[in-house]
C-alpha atoms as a PDB file:
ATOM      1  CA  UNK A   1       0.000   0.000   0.000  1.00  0.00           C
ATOM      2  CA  UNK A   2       2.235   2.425   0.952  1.00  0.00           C
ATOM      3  CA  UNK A   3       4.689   1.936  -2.397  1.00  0.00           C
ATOM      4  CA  UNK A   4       1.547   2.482  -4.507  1.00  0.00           C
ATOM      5  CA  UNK A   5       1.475   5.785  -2.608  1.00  0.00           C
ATOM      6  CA  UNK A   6       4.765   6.842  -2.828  1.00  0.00           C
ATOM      7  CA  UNK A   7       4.813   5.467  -6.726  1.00  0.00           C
ATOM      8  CA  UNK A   8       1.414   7.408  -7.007  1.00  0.00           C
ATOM      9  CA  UNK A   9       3.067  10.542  -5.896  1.00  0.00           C
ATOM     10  CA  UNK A  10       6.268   9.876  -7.976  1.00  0.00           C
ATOM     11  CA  UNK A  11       3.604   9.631 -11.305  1.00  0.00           C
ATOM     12  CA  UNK A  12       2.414  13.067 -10.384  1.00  0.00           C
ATOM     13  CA  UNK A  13       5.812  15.215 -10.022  1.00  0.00           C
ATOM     14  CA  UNK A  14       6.709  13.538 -12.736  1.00  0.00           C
ATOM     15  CA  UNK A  15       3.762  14.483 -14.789  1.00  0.00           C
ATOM     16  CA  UNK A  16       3.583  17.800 -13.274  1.00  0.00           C
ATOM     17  CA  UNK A  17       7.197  18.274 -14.436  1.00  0.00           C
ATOM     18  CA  UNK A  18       6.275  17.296 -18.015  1.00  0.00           C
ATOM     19  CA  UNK A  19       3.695  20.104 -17.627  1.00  0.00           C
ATOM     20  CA  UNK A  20       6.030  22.926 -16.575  1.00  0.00           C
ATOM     21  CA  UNK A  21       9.159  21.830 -19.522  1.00  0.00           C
ATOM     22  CA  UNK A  22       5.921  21.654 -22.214  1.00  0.00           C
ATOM     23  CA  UNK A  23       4.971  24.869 -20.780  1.00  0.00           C
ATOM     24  CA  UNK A  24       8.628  26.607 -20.349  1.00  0.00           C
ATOM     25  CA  UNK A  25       9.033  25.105 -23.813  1.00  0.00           C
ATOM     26  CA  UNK A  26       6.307  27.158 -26.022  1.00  0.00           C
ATOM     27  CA  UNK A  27       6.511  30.273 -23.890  1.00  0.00           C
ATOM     28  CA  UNK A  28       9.993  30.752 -25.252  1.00  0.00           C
ATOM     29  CA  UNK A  29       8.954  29.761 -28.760  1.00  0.00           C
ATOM     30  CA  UNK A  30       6.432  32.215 -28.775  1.00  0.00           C
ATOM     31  CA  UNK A  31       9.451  34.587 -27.346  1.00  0.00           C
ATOM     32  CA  UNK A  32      11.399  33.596 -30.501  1.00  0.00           C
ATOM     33  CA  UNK A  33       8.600  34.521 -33.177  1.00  0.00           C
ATOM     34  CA  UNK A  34       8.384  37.850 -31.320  1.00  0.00           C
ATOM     35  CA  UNK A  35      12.100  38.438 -31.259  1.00  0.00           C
ATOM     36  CA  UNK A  36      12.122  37.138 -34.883  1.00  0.00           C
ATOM     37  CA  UNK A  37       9.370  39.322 -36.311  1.00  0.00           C
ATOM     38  CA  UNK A  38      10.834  42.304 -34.736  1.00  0.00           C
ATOM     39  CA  UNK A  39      14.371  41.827 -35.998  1.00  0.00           C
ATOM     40  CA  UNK A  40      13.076  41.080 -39.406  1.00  0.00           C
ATOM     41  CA  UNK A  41      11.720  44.677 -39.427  1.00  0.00           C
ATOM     42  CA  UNK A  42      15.043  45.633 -38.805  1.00  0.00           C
ATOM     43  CA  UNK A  43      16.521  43.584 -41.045  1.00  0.00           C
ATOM     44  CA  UNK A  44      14.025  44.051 -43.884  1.00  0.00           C
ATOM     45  CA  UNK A  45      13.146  40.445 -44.225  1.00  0.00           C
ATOM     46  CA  UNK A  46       9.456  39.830 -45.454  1.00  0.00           C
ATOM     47  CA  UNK A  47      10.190  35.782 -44.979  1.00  0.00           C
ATOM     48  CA  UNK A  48       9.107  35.911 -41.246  1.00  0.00           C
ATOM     49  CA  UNK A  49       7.978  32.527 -41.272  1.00  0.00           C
ATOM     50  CA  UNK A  50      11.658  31.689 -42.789  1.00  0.00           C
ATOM     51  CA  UNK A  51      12.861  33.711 -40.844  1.00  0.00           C
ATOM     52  CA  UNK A  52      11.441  32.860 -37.367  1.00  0.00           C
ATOM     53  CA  UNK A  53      12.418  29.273 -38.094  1.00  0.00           C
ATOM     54  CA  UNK A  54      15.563  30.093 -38.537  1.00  0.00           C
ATOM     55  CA  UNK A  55      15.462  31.968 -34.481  1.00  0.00           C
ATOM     56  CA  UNK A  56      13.744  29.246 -33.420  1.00  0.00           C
ATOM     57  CA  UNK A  57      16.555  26.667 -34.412  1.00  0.00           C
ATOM     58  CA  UNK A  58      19.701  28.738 -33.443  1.00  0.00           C
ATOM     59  CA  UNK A  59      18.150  27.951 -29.556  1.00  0.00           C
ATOM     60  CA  UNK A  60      18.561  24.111 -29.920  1.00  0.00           C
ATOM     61  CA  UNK A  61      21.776  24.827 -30.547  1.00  0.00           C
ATOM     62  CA  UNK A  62      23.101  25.215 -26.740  1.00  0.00           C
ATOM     63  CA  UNK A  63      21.746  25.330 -23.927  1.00  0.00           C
ATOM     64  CA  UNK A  64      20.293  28.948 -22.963  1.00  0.00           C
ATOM     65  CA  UNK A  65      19.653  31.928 -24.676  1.00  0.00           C
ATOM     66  CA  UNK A  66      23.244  33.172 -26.104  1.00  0.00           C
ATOM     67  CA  UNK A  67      22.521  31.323 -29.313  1.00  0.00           C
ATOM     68  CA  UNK A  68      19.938  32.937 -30.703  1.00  0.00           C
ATOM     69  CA  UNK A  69      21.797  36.064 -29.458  1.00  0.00           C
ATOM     70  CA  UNK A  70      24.568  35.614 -31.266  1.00  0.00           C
ATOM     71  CA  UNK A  71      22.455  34.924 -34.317  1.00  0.00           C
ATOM     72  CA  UNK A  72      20.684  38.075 -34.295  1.00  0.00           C
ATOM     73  CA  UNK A  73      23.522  40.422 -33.252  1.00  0.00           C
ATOM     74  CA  UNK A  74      25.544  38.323 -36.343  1.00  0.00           C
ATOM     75  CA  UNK A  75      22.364  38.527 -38.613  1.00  0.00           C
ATOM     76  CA  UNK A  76      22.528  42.741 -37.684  1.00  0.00           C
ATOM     77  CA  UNK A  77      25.856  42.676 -38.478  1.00  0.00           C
ATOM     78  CA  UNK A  78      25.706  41.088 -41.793  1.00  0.00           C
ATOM     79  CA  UNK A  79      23.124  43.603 -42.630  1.00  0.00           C
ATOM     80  CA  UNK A  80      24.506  46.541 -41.396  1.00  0.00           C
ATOM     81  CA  UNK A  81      22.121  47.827 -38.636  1.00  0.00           C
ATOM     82  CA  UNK A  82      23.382  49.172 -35.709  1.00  0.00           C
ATOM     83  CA  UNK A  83      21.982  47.754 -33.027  1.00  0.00           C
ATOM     84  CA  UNK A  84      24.267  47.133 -29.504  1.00  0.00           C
ATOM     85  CA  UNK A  85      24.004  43.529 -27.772  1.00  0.00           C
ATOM     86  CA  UNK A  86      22.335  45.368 -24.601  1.00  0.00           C
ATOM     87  CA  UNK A  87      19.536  46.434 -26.271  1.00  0.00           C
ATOM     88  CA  UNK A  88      18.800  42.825 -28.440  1.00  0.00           C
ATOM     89  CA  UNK A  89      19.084  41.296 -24.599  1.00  0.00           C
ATOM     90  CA  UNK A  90      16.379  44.291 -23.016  1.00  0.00           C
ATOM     91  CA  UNK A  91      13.825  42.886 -26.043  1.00  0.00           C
ATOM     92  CA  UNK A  92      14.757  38.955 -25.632  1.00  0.00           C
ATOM     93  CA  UNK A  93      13.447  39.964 -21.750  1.00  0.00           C
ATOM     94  CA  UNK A  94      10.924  41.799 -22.740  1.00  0.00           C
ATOM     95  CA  UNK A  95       9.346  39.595 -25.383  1.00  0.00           C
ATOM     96  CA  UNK A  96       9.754  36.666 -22.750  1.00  0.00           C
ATOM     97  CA  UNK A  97       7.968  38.637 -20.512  1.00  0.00           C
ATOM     98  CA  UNK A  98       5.203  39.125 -23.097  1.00  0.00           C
ATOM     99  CA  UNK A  99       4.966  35.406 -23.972  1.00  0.00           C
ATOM    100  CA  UNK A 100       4.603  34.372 -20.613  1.00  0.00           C
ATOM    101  CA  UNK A 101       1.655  36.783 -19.985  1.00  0.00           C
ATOM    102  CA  UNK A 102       0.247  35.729 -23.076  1.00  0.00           C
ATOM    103  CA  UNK A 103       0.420  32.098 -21.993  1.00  0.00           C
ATOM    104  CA  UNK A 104      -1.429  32.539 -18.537  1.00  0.00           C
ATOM    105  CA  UNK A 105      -3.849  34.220 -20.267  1.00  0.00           C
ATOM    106  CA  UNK A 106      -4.516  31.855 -23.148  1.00  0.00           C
END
Protein backbone atom coordinates (compact mmCIF):
# COMPACT_ATOMS: atom_id res chain seq x y z
CA UNK A 1 0.00 0.00 0.00
CA UNK A 2 2.23 2.43 0.95
CA UNK A 3 4.69 1.94 -2.40
CA UNK A 4 1.55 2.48 -4.51
CA UNK A 5 1.48 5.79 -2.61
CA UNK A 6 4.77 6.84 -2.83
CA UNK A 7 4.81 5.47 -6.73
CA UNK A 8 1.41 7.41 -7.01
CA UNK A 9 3.07 10.54 -5.90
CA UNK A 10 6.27 9.88 -7.98
CA UNK A 11 3.60 9.63 -11.31
CA UNK A 12 2.41 13.07 -10.38
CA UNK A 13 5.81 15.21 -10.02
CA UNK A 14 6.71 13.54 -12.74
CA UNK A 15 3.76 14.48 -14.79
CA UNK A 16 3.58 17.80 -13.27
CA UNK A 17 7.20 18.27 -14.44
CA UNK A 18 6.27 17.30 -18.01
CA UNK A 19 3.70 20.10 -17.63
CA UNK A 20 6.03 22.93 -16.57
CA UNK A 21 9.16 21.83 -19.52
CA UNK A 22 5.92 21.65 -22.21
CA UNK A 23 4.97 24.87 -20.78
CA UNK A 24 8.63 26.61 -20.35
CA UNK A 25 9.03 25.10 -23.81
CA UNK A 26 6.31 27.16 -26.02
CA UNK A 27 6.51 30.27 -23.89
CA UNK A 28 9.99 30.75 -25.25
CA UNK A 29 8.95 29.76 -28.76
CA UNK A 30 6.43 32.22 -28.77
CA UNK A 31 9.45 34.59 -27.35
CA UNK A 32 11.40 33.60 -30.50
CA UNK A 33 8.60 34.52 -33.18
CA UNK A 34 8.38 37.85 -31.32
CA UNK A 35 12.10 38.44 -31.26
CA UNK A 36 12.12 37.14 -34.88
CA UNK A 37 9.37 39.32 -36.31
CA UNK A 38 10.83 42.30 -34.74
CA UNK A 39 14.37 41.83 -36.00
CA UNK A 40 13.08 41.08 -39.41
CA UNK A 41 11.72 44.68 -39.43
CA UNK A 42 15.04 45.63 -38.81
CA UNK A 43 16.52 43.58 -41.04
CA UNK A 44 14.02 44.05 -43.88
CA UNK A 45 13.15 40.45 -44.22
CA UNK A 46 9.46 39.83 -45.45
CA UNK A 47 10.19 35.78 -44.98
CA UNK A 48 9.11 35.91 -41.25
CA UNK A 49 7.98 32.53 -41.27
CA UNK A 50 11.66 31.69 -42.79
CA UNK A 51 12.86 33.71 -40.84
CA UNK A 52 11.44 32.86 -37.37
CA UNK A 53 12.42 29.27 -38.09
CA UNK A 54 15.56 30.09 -38.54
CA UNK A 55 15.46 31.97 -34.48
CA UNK A 56 13.74 29.25 -33.42
CA UNK A 57 16.56 26.67 -34.41
CA UNK A 58 19.70 28.74 -33.44
CA UNK A 59 18.15 27.95 -29.56
CA UNK A 60 18.56 24.11 -29.92
CA UNK A 61 21.78 24.83 -30.55
CA UNK A 62 23.10 25.21 -26.74
CA UNK A 63 21.75 25.33 -23.93
CA UNK A 64 20.29 28.95 -22.96
CA UNK A 65 19.65 31.93 -24.68
CA UNK A 66 23.24 33.17 -26.10
CA UNK A 67 22.52 31.32 -29.31
CA UNK A 68 19.94 32.94 -30.70
CA UNK A 69 21.80 36.06 -29.46
CA UNK A 70 24.57 35.61 -31.27
CA UNK A 71 22.46 34.92 -34.32
CA UNK A 72 20.68 38.07 -34.30
CA UNK A 73 23.52 40.42 -33.25
CA UNK A 74 25.54 38.32 -36.34
CA UNK A 75 22.36 38.53 -38.61
CA UNK A 76 22.53 42.74 -37.68
CA UNK A 77 25.86 42.68 -38.48
CA UNK A 78 25.71 41.09 -41.79
CA UNK A 79 23.12 43.60 -42.63
CA UNK A 80 24.51 46.54 -41.40
CA UNK A 81 22.12 47.83 -38.64
CA UNK A 82 23.38 49.17 -35.71
CA UNK A 83 21.98 47.75 -33.03
CA UNK A 84 24.27 47.13 -29.50
CA UNK A 85 24.00 43.53 -27.77
CA UNK A 86 22.33 45.37 -24.60
CA UNK A 87 19.54 46.43 -26.27
CA UNK A 88 18.80 42.82 -28.44
CA UNK A 89 19.08 41.30 -24.60
CA UNK A 90 16.38 44.29 -23.02
CA UNK A 91 13.82 42.89 -26.04
CA UNK A 92 14.76 38.96 -25.63
CA UNK A 93 13.45 39.96 -21.75
CA UNK A 94 10.92 41.80 -22.74
CA UNK A 95 9.35 39.59 -25.38
CA UNK A 96 9.75 36.67 -22.75
CA UNK A 97 7.97 38.64 -20.51
CA UNK A 98 5.20 39.12 -23.10
CA UNK A 99 4.97 35.41 -23.97
CA UNK A 100 4.60 34.37 -20.61
CA UNK A 101 1.65 36.78 -19.98
CA UNK A 102 0.25 35.73 -23.08
CA UNK A 103 0.42 32.10 -21.99
CA UNK A 104 -1.43 32.54 -18.54
CA UNK A 105 -3.85 34.22 -20.27
CA UNK A 106 -4.52 31.85 -23.15
Amino acid sequence: MAGSVFNDRERAFEAAFVQQEAARFRVIARRNRMLAAWAAGLLGREDLEVYASEVIAADFTHAGHGDVLKKLMRDFAEAGVDIDEETVQMKMHAFLQAAGQQSEHG
